[in-house]
C-alpha atoms as a PDB file:
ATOM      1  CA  UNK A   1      48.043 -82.868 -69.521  1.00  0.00           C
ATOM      2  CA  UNK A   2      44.721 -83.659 -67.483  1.00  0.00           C
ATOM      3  CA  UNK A   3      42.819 -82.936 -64.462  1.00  0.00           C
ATOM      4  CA  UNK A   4      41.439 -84.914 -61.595  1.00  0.00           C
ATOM      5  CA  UNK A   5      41.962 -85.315 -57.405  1.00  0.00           C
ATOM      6  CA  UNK A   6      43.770 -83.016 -54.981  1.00  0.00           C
ATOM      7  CA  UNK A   7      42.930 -79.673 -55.550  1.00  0.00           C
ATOM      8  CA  UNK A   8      45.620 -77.532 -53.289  1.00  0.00           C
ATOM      9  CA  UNK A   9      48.574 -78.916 -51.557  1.00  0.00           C
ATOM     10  CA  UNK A  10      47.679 -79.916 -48.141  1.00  0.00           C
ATOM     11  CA  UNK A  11      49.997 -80.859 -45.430  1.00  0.00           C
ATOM     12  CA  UNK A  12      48.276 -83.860 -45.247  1.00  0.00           C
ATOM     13  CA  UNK A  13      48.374 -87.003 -47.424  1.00  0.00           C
ATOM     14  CA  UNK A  14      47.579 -86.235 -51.167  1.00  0.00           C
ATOM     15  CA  UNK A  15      48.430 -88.124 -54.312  1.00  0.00           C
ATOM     16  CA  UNK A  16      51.110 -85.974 -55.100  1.00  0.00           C
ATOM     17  CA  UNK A  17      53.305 -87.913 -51.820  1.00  0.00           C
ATOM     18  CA  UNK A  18      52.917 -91.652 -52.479  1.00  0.00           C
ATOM     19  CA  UNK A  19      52.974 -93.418 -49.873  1.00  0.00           C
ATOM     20  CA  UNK A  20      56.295 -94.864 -49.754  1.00  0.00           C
ATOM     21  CA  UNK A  21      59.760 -93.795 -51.704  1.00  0.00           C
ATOM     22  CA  UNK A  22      61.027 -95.422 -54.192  1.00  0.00           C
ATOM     23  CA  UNK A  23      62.891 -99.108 -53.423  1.00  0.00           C
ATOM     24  CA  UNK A  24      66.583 -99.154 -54.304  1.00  0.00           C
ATOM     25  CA  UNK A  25      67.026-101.523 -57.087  1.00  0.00           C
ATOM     26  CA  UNK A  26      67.882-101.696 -60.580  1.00  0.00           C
ATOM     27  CA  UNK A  27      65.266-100.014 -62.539  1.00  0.00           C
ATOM     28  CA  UNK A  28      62.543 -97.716 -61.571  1.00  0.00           C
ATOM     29  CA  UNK A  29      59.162 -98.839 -61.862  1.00  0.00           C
ATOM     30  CA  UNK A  30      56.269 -97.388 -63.609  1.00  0.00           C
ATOM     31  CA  UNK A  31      53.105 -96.827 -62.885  1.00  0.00           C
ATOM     32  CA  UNK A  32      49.832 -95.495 -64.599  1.00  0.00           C
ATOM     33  CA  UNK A  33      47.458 -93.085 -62.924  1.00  0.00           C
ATOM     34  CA  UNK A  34      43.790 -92.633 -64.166  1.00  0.00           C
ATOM     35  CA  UNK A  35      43.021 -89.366 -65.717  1.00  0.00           C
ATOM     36  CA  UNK A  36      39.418 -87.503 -66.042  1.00  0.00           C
ATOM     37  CA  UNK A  37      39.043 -88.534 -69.773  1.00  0.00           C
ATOM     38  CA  UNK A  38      39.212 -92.494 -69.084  1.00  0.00           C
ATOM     39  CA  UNK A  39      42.925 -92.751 -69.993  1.00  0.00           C
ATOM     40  CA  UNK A  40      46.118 -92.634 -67.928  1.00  0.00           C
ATOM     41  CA  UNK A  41      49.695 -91.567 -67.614  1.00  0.00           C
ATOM     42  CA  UNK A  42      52.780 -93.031 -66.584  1.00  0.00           C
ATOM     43  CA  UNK A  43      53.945 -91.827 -63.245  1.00  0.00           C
ATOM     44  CA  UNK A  44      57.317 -92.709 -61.444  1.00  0.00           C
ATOM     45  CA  UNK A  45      57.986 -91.789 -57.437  1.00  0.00           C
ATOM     46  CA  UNK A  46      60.829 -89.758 -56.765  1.00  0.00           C
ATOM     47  CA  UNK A  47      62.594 -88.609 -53.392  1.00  0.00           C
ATOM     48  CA  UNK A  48      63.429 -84.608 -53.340  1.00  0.00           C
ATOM     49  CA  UNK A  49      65.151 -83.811 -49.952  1.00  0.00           C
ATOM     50  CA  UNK A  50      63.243 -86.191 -47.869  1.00  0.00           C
ATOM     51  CA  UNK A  51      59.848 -86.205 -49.462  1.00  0.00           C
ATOM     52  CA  UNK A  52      58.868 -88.811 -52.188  1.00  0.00           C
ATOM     53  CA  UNK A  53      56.386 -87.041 -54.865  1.00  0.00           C
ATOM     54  CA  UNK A  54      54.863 -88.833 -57.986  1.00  0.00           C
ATOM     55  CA  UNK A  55      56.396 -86.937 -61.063  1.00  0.00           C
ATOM     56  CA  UNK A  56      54.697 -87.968 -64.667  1.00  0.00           C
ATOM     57  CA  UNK A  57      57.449 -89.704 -67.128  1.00  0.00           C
ATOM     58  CA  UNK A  58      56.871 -87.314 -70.158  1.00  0.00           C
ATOM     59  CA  UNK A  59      58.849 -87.369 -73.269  1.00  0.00           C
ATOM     60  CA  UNK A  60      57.359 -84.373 -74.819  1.00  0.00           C
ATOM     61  CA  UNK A  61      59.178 -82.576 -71.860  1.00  0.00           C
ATOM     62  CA  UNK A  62      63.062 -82.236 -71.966  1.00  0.00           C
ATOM     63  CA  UNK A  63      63.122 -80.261 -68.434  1.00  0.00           C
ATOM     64  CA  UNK A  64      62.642 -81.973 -65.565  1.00  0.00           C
ATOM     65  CA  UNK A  65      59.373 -79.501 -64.007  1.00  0.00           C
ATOM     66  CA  UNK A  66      57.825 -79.166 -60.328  1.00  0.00           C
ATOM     67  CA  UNK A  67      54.881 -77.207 -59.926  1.00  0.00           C
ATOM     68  CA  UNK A  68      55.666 -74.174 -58.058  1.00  0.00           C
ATOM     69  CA  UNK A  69      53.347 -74.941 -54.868  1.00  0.00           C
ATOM     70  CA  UNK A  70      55.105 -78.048 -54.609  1.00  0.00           C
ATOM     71  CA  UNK A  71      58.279 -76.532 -55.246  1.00  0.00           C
ATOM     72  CA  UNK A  72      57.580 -74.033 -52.160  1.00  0.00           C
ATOM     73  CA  UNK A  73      56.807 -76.554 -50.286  1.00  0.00           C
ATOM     74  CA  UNK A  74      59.703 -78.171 -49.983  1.00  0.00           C
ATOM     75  CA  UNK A  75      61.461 -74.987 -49.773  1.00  0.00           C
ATOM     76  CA  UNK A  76      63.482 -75.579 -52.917  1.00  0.00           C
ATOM     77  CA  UNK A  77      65.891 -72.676 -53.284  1.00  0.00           C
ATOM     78  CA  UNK A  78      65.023 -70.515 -56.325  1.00  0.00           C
ATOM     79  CA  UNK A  79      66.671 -67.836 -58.648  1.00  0.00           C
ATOM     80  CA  UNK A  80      65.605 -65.453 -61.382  1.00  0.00           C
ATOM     81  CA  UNK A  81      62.010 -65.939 -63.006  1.00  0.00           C
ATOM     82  CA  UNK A  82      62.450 -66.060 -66.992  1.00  0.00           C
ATOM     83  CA  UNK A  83      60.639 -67.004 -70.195  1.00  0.00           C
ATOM     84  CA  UNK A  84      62.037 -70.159 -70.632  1.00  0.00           C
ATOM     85  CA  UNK A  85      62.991 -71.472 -74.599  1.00  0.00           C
ATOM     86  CA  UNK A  86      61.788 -74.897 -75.067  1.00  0.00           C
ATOM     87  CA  UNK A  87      59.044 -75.113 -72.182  1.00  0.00           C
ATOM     88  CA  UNK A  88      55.866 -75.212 -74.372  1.00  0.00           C
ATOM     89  CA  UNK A  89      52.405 -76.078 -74.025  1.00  0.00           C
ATOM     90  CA  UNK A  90      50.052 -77.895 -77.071  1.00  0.00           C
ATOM     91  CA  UNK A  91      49.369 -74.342 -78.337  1.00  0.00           C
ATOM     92  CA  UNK A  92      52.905 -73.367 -78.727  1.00  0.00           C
ATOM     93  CA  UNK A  93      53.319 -70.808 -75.739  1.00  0.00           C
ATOM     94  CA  UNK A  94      56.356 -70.309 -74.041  1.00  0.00           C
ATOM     95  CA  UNK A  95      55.682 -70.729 -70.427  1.00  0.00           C
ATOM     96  CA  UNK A  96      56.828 -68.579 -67.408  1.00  0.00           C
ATOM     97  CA  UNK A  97      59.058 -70.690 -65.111  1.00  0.00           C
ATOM     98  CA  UNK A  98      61.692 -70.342 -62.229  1.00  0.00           C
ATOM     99  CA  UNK A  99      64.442 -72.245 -62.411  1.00  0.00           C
ATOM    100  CA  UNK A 100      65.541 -74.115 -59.176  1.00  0.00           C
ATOM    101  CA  UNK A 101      69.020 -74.980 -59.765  1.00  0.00           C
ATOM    102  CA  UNK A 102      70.586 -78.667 -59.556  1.00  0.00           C
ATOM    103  CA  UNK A 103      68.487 -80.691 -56.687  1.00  0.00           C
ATOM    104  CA  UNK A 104      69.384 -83.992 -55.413  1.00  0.00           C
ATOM    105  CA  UNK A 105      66.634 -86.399 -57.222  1.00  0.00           C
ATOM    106  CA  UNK A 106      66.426 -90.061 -55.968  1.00  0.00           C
ATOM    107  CA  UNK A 107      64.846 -92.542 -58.319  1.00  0.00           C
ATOM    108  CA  UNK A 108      65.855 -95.937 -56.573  1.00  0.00           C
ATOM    109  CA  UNK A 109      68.346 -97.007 -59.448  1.00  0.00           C
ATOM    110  CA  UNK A 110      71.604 -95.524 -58.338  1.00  0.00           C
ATOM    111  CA  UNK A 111      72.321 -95.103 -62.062  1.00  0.00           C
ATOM    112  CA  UNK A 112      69.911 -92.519 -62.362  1.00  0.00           C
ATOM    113  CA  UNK A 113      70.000 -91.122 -58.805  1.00  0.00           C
ATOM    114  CA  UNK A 114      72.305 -87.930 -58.730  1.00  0.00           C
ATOM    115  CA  UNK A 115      71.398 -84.007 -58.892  1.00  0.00           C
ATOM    116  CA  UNK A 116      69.280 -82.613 -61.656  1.00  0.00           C
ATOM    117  CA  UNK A 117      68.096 -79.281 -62.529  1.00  0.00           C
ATOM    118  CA  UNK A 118      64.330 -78.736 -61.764  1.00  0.00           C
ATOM    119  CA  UNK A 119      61.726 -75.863 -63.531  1.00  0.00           C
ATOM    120  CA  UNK A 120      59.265 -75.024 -61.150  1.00  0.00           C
ATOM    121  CA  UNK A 121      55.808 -74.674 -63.388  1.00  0.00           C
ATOM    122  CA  UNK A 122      52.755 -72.708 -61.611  1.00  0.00           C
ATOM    123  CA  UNK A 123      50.545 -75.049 -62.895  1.00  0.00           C
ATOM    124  CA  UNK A 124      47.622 -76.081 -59.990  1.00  0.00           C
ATOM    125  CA  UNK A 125      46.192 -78.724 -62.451  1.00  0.00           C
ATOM    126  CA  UNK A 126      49.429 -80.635 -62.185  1.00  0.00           C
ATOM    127  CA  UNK A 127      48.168 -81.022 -58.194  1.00  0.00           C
ATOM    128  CA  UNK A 128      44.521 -81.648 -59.794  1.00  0.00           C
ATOM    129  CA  UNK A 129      45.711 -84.403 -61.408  1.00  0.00           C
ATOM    130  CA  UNK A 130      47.499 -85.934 -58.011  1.00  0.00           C
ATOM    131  CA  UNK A 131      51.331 -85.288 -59.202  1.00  0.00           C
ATOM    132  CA  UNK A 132      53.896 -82.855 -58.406  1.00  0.00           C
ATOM    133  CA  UNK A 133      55.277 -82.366 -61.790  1.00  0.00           C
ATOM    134  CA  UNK A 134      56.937 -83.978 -64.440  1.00  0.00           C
ATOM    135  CA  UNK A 135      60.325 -85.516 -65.558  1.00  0.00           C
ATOM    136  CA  UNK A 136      62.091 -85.630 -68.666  1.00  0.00           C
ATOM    137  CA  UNK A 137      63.725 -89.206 -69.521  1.00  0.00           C
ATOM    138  CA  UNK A 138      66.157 -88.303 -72.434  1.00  0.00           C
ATOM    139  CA  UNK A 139      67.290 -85.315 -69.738  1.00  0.00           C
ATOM    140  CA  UNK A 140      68.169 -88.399 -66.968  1.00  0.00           C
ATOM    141  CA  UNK A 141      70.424 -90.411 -69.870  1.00  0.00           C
ATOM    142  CA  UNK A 142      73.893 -90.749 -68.441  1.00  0.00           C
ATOM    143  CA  UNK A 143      77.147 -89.438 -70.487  1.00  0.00           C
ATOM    144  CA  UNK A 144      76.936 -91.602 -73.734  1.00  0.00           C
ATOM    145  CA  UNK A 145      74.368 -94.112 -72.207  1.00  0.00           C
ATOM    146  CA  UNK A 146      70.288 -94.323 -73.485  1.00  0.00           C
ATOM    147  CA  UNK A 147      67.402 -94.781 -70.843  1.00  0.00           C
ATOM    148  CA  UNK A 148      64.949 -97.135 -71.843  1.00  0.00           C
ATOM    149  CA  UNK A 149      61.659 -96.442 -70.820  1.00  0.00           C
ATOM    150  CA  UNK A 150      59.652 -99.785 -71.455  1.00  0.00           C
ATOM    151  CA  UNK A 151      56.122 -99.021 -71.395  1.00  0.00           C
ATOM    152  CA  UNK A 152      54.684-102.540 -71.641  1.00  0.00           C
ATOM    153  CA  UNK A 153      56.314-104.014 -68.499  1.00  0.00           C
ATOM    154  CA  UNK A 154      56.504-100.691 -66.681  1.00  0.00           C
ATOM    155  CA  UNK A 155      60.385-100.175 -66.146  1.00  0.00           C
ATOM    156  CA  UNK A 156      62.548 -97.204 -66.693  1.00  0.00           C
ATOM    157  CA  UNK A 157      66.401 -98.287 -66.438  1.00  0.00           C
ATOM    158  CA  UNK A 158      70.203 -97.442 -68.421  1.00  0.00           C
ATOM    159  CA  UNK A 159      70.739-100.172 -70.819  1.00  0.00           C
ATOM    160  CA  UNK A 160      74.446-101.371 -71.545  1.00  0.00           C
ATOM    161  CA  UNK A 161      76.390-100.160 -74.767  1.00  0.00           C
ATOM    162  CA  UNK A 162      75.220-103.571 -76.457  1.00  0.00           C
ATOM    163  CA  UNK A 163      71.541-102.868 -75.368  1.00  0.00           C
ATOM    164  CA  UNK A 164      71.557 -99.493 -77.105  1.00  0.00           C
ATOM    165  CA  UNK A 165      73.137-100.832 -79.832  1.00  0.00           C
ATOM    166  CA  UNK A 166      70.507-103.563 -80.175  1.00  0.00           C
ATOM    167  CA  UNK A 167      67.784-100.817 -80.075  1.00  0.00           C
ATOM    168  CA  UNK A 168      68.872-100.028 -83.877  1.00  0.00           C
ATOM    169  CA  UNK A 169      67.615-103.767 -84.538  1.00  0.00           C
ATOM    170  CA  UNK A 170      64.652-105.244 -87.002  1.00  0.00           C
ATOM    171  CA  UNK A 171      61.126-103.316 -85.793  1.00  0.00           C
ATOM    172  CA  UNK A 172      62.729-100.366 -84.048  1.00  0.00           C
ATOM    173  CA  UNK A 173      62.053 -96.883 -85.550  1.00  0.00           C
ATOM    174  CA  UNK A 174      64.041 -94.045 -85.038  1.00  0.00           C
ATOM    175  CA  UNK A 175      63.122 -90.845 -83.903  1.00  0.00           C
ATOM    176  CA  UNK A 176      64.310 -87.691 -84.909  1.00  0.00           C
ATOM    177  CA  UNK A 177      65.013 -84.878 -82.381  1.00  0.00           C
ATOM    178  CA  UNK A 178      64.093 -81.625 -82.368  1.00  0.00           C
ATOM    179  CA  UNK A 179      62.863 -78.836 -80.371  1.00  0.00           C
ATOM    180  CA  UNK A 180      65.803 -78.720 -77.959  1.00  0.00           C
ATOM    181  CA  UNK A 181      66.332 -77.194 -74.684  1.00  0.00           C
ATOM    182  CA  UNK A 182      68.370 -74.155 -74.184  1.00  0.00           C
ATOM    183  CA  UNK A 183      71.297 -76.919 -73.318  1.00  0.00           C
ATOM    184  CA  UNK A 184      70.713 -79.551 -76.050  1.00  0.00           C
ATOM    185  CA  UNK A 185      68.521 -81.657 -74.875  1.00  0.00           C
ATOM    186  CA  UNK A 186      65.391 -82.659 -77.307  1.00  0.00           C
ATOM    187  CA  UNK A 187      62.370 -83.705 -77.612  1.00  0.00           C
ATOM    188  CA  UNK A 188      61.675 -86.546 -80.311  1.00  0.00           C
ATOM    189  CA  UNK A 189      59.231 -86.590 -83.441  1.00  0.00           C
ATOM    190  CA  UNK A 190      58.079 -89.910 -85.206  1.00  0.00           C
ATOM    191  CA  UNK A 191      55.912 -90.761 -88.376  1.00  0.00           C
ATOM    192  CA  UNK A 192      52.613 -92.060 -87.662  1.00  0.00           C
ATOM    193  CA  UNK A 193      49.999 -92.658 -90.134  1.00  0.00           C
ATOM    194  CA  UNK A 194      46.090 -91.615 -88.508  1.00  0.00           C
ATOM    195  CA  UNK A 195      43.185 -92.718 -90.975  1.00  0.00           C
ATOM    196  CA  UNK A 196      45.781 -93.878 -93.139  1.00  0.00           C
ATOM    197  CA  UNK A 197      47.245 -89.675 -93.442  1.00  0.00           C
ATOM    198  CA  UNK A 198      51.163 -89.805 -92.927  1.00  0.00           C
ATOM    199  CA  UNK A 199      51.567 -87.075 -89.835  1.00  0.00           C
ATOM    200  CA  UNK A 200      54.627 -86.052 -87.982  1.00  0.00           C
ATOM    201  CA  UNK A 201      54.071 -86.043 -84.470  1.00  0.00           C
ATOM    202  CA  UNK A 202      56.122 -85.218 -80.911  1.00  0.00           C
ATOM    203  CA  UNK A 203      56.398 -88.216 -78.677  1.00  0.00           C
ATOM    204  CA  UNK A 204      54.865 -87.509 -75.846  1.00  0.00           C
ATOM    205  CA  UNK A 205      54.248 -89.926 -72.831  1.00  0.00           C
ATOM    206  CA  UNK A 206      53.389 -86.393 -70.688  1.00  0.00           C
ATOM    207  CA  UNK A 207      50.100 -86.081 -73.095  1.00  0.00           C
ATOM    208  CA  UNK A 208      47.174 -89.213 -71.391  1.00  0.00           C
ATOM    209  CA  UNK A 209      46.084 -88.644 -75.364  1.00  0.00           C
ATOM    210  CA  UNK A 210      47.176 -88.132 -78.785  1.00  0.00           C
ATOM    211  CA  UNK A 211      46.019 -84.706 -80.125  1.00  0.00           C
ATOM    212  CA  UNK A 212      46.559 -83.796 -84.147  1.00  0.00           C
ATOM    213  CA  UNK A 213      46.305 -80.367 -85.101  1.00  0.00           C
ATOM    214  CA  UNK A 214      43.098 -80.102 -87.686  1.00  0.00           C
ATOM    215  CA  UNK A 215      43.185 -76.307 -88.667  1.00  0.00           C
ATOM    216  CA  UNK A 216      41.412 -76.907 -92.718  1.00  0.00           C
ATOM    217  CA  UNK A 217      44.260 -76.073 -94.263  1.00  0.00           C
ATOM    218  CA  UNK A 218      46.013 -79.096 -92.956  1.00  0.00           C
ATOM    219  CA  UNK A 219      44.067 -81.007 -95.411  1.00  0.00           C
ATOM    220  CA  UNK A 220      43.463 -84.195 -93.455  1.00  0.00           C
ATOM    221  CA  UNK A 221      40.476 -86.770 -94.763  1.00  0.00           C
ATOM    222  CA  UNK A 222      38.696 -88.033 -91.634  1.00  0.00           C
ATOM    223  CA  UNK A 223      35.968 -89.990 -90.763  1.00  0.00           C
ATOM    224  CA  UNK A 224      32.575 -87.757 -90.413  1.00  0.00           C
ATOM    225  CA  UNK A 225      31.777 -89.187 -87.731  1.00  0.00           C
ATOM    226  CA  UNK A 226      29.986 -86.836 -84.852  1.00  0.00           C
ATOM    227  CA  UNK A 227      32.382 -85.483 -82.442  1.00  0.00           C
ATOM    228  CA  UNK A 228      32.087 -84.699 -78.882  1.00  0.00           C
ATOM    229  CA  UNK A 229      33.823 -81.378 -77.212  1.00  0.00           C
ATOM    230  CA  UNK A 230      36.159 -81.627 -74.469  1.00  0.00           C
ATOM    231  CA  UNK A 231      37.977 -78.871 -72.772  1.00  0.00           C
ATOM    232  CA  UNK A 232      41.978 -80.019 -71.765  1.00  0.00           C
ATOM    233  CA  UNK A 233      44.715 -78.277 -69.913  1.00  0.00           C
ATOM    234  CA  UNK A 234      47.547 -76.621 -70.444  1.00  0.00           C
ATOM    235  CA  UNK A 235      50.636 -75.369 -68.600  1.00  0.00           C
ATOM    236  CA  UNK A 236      49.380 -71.766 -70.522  1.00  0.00           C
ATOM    237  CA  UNK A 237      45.050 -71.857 -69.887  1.00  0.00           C
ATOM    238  CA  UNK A 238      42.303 -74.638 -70.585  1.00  0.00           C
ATOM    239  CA  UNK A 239      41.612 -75.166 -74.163  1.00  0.00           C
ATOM    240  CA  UNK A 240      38.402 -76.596 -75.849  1.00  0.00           C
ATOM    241  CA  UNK A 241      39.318 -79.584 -78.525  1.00  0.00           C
ATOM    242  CA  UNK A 242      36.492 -82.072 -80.668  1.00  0.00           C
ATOM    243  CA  UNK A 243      37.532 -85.576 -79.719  1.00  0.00           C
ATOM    244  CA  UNK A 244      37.081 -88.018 -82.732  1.00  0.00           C
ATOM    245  CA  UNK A 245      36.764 -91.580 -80.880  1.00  0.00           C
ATOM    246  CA  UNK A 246      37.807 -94.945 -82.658  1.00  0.00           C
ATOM    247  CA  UNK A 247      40.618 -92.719 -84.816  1.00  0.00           C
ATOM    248  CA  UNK A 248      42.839 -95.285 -86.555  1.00  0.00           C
ATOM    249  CA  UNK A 249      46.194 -94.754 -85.038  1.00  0.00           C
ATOM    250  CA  UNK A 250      49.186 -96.862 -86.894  1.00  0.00           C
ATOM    251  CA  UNK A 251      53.164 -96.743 -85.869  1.00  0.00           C
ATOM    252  CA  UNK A 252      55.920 -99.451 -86.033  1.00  0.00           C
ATOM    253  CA  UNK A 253      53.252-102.624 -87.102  1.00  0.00           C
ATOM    254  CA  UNK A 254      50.790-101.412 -84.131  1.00  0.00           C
ATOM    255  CA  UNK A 255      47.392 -99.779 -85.145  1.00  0.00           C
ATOM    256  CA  UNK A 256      45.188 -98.662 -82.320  1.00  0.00           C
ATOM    257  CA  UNK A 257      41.600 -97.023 -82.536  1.00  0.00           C
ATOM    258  CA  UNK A 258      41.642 -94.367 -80.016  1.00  0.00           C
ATOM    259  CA  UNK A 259      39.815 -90.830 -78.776  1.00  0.00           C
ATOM    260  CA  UNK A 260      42.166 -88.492 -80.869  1.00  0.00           C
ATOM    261  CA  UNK A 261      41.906 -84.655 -79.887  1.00  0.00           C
ATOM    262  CA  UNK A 262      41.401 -82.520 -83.069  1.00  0.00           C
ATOM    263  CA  UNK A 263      42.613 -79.185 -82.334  1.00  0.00           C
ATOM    264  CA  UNK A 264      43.586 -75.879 -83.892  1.00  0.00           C
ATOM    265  CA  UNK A 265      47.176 -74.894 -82.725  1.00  0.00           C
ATOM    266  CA  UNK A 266      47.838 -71.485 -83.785  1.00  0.00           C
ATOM    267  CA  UNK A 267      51.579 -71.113 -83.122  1.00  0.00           C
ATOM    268  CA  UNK A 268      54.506 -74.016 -84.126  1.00  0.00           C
ATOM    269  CA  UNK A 269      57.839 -73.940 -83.030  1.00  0.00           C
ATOM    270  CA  UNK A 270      60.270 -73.355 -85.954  1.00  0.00           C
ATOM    271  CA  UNK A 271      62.745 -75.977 -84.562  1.00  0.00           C
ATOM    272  CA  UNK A 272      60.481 -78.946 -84.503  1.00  0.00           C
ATOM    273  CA  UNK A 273      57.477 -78.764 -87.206  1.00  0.00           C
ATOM    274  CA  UNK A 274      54.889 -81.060 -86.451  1.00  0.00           C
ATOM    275  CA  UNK A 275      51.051 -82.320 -86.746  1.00  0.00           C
ATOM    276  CA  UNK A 276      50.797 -82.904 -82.958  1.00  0.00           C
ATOM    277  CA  UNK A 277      51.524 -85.531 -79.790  1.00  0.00           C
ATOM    278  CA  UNK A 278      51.634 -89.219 -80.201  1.00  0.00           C
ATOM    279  CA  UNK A 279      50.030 -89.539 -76.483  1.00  0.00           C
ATOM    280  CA  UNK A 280      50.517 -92.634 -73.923  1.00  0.00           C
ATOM    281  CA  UNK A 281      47.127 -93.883 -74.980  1.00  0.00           C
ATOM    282  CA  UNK A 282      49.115 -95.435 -77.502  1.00  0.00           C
ATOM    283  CA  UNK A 283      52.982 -95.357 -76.511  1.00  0.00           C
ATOM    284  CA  UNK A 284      51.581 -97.317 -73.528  1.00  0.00           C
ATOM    285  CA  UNK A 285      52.110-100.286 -75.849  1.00  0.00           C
ATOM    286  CA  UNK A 286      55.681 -99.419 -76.754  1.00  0.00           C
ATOM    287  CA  UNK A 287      59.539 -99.910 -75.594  1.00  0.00           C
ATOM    288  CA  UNK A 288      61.410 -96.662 -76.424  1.00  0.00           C
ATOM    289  CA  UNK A 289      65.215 -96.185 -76.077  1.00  0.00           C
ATOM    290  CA  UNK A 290      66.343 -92.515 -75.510  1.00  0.00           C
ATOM    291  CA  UNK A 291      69.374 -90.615 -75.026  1.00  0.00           C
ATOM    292  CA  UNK A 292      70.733 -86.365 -75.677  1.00  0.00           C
ATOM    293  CA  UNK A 293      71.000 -87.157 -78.937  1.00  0.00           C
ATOM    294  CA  UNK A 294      68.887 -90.430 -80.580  1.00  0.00           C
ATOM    295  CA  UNK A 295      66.066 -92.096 -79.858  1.00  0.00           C
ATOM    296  CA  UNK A 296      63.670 -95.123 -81.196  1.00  0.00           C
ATOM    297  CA  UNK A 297      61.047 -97.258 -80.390  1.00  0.00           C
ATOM    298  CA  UNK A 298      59.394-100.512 -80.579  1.00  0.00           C
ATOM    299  CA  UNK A 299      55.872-101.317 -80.053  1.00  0.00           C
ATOM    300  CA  UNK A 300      53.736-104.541 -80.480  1.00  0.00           C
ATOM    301  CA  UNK A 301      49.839-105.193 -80.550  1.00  0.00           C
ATOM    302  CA  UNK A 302      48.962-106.603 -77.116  1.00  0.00           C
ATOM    303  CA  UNK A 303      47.099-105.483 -73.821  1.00  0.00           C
END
C-alpha cells in the first residue's frame, strides 16, 4: 500500500468519508485514487452504521480490514486482540489485528449488501492515503455465486450462473488459490512472465504497484538499467525497495512496461509460494471473476 493526504482522523471532512454514500443500484462502482508514486488504486464507498468511508478493493486481502482509528471512530464493538493467520504484509509478517465481529456493510447492490466480518488494522498510512481500510472481493462472493470485479469499466457486481460459467471461456486464465484465511477464503496467484522470466505472483488490486522479490538467488535476468530507491509501506513498518521503470510486464495477451518494485522479502508463506504482487498498475486493464474457491481473469491492451 501507499501514502498520501489526511494525516489523523478529524471530525471534519477527510478523504476517508466521501462525500456521498453509495447509490442503490445494481453494481458498485469503482473508482481510482492517486497515490504518492504516480499510480492509483481502486477504491469503492461503503456505508458502516451511518457513515460512508472509501475502503480500497484489494484482492491480495481475503479479510475485509478497517484501520483501527477509523474503527474507534465509529465505535465498532471489538473483542480479543490476536495474531491473525493469513493477514500479511509484502515481507511476510503476520500482523496484529482486532477482530470486530459481523458489521452491517452497505455497498449499494443489495446483492452484496448484508453483514460482514471486519479486522480492524492500526495502520495510520491507510488514513495517509485518504481511505479507511480495505475490502476483500472473493470474501463478498455470495453462496456458490463469483463477484466480478471489472477493472476496465469500473464495476464490481454478482454475475449469474451462466456469467461465471462464461468466465472459463477463450482468453480467460485461471487463478489458483492459495494462502487462505483461517475460514477458507484465499487469495489468488497467476503466471506472469516480467522481462520475458516466468514468475508466480499474488493478485493484488490492494498493491498501486507490482513488486517481484529480487533476493540473487532468485536468479532473474533484468535489464541493467539504473534504478531509483523508493521507500513503501506496510501494514508491519516502511520498507526501502529499487524501482526498475519500463519493466516488461506480460499476462493473458497484455504486456505493459511499468515501475516494478525489486525487493528482498525475507519470509514466504508456506501455503502460497510466490515471486511477488501483480499490482493494479497493471490489473487496472483487466476483468477478473472471483469466488471462495476459483478465480480468473481477462485483460486486453487498451487505455
Amino acid at each position: 500500500m501507499l501514502a498520501l493526504g489526511c494525516a489523523s482522523l478529524p471530525a471534519a471532512p477527510c478523504p476517508v468519508w466521501p462525500s456521498s454514500p453509495p447509490a442503490a443500484g445494481q453494481g458498485v462502482p469503482i473508482g481510482w485514487l492517486p497515490t504518492r508514486h504516480g499510480t492509483s488504486l481502486p477504491v469503492v464507498t461503503a456505508v458502516i452504521g451511518d457513515q460512508a468511508v472509501r475502503l480500497a478493493l484489494d484482492t491480495g486481502a481475503n479479510l475485509h480490514m478497517i484501520e483501527a482509528g477509523v474503527a474507534w471512530w465509529l465505535r465498532l464493538p471489538g473483542e480479543d486482540a490476536e495474531s491473525a493467520t493469513g493477514i500479511l504484509d509484502a515481507a511476510g509478517r503476520i500482523a496484529v489485528v482486532e477482530r470486530r465481529g459481523l458489521v452491517p456493510l452497505r455497498l449499494g447492490d443489495p446483492a452484496l449488501d448484508r453483514a460482514e466480518p471486519l479486522t480492524s488494522v492500526a495502520a495510520p498510512f491507510l488514513l495517509e492515503a485518504g481511505i479507511a481500510g480495505v475490502l476483500s472481493p472473493q470474501r463478498l462472493a455470495p453462496e456458490g455465486r463469483a463477484v466480478e470485479v471489472d477493472l476496465r469499466a469500473g464495476s464490481m457486481r454478482v454475475l449469474t450462473p451462466a456469467e461465471t460459467e462464461a468466465s472459463a471461456g477463450p482468453g480467460w486464465v485461471a487463478l489458483e488459490p492459495g494462502c487462505a484465511s483461517d475460514d477458507g477464503v484465499p487469495i489468488f496467484l497467476v503466471d506472469v512472465r516480467i522481462e520475458g522470466h516466468l514468475t508466480r505472483m499474488i493478485v493484488d488490486t490492494g498493491s498501486d504497484t507490482t513488486c517481484l522479490d529480487a533476493r540473487p538467488e532468485r536468479g532473474w535476468t533484468l535489464p541493467q538499467r539504473p534504478r531509483r530507491a523508493a521507500q513503501r509501506q506496510t501494514l508491519g513498518d516502511s520498507r526501502p525497495v529499487s524501482v526498475l521503470d519500463g519493466t516488461e510486464v506480460s499476462i493473458s495477451g497484455l504486456t505493459r512496461r511499468v515501475a516494478v518494485d525489486m525487493e528482498d522479502i525475507p519470509a514466504e508463506d508456506p501455503t502460497c509460494p510466490n515471486d511477488g504482487r501483480l499490482g493494479s498498475d497493471v490489473l487496472r486493464s483487466c476483468r477478473l471473476v472471483l469466488d471462495r474457491d476459483h478465480g480468473a481473469l481477462l485483460c486486453a491492451d487498451g487505455p
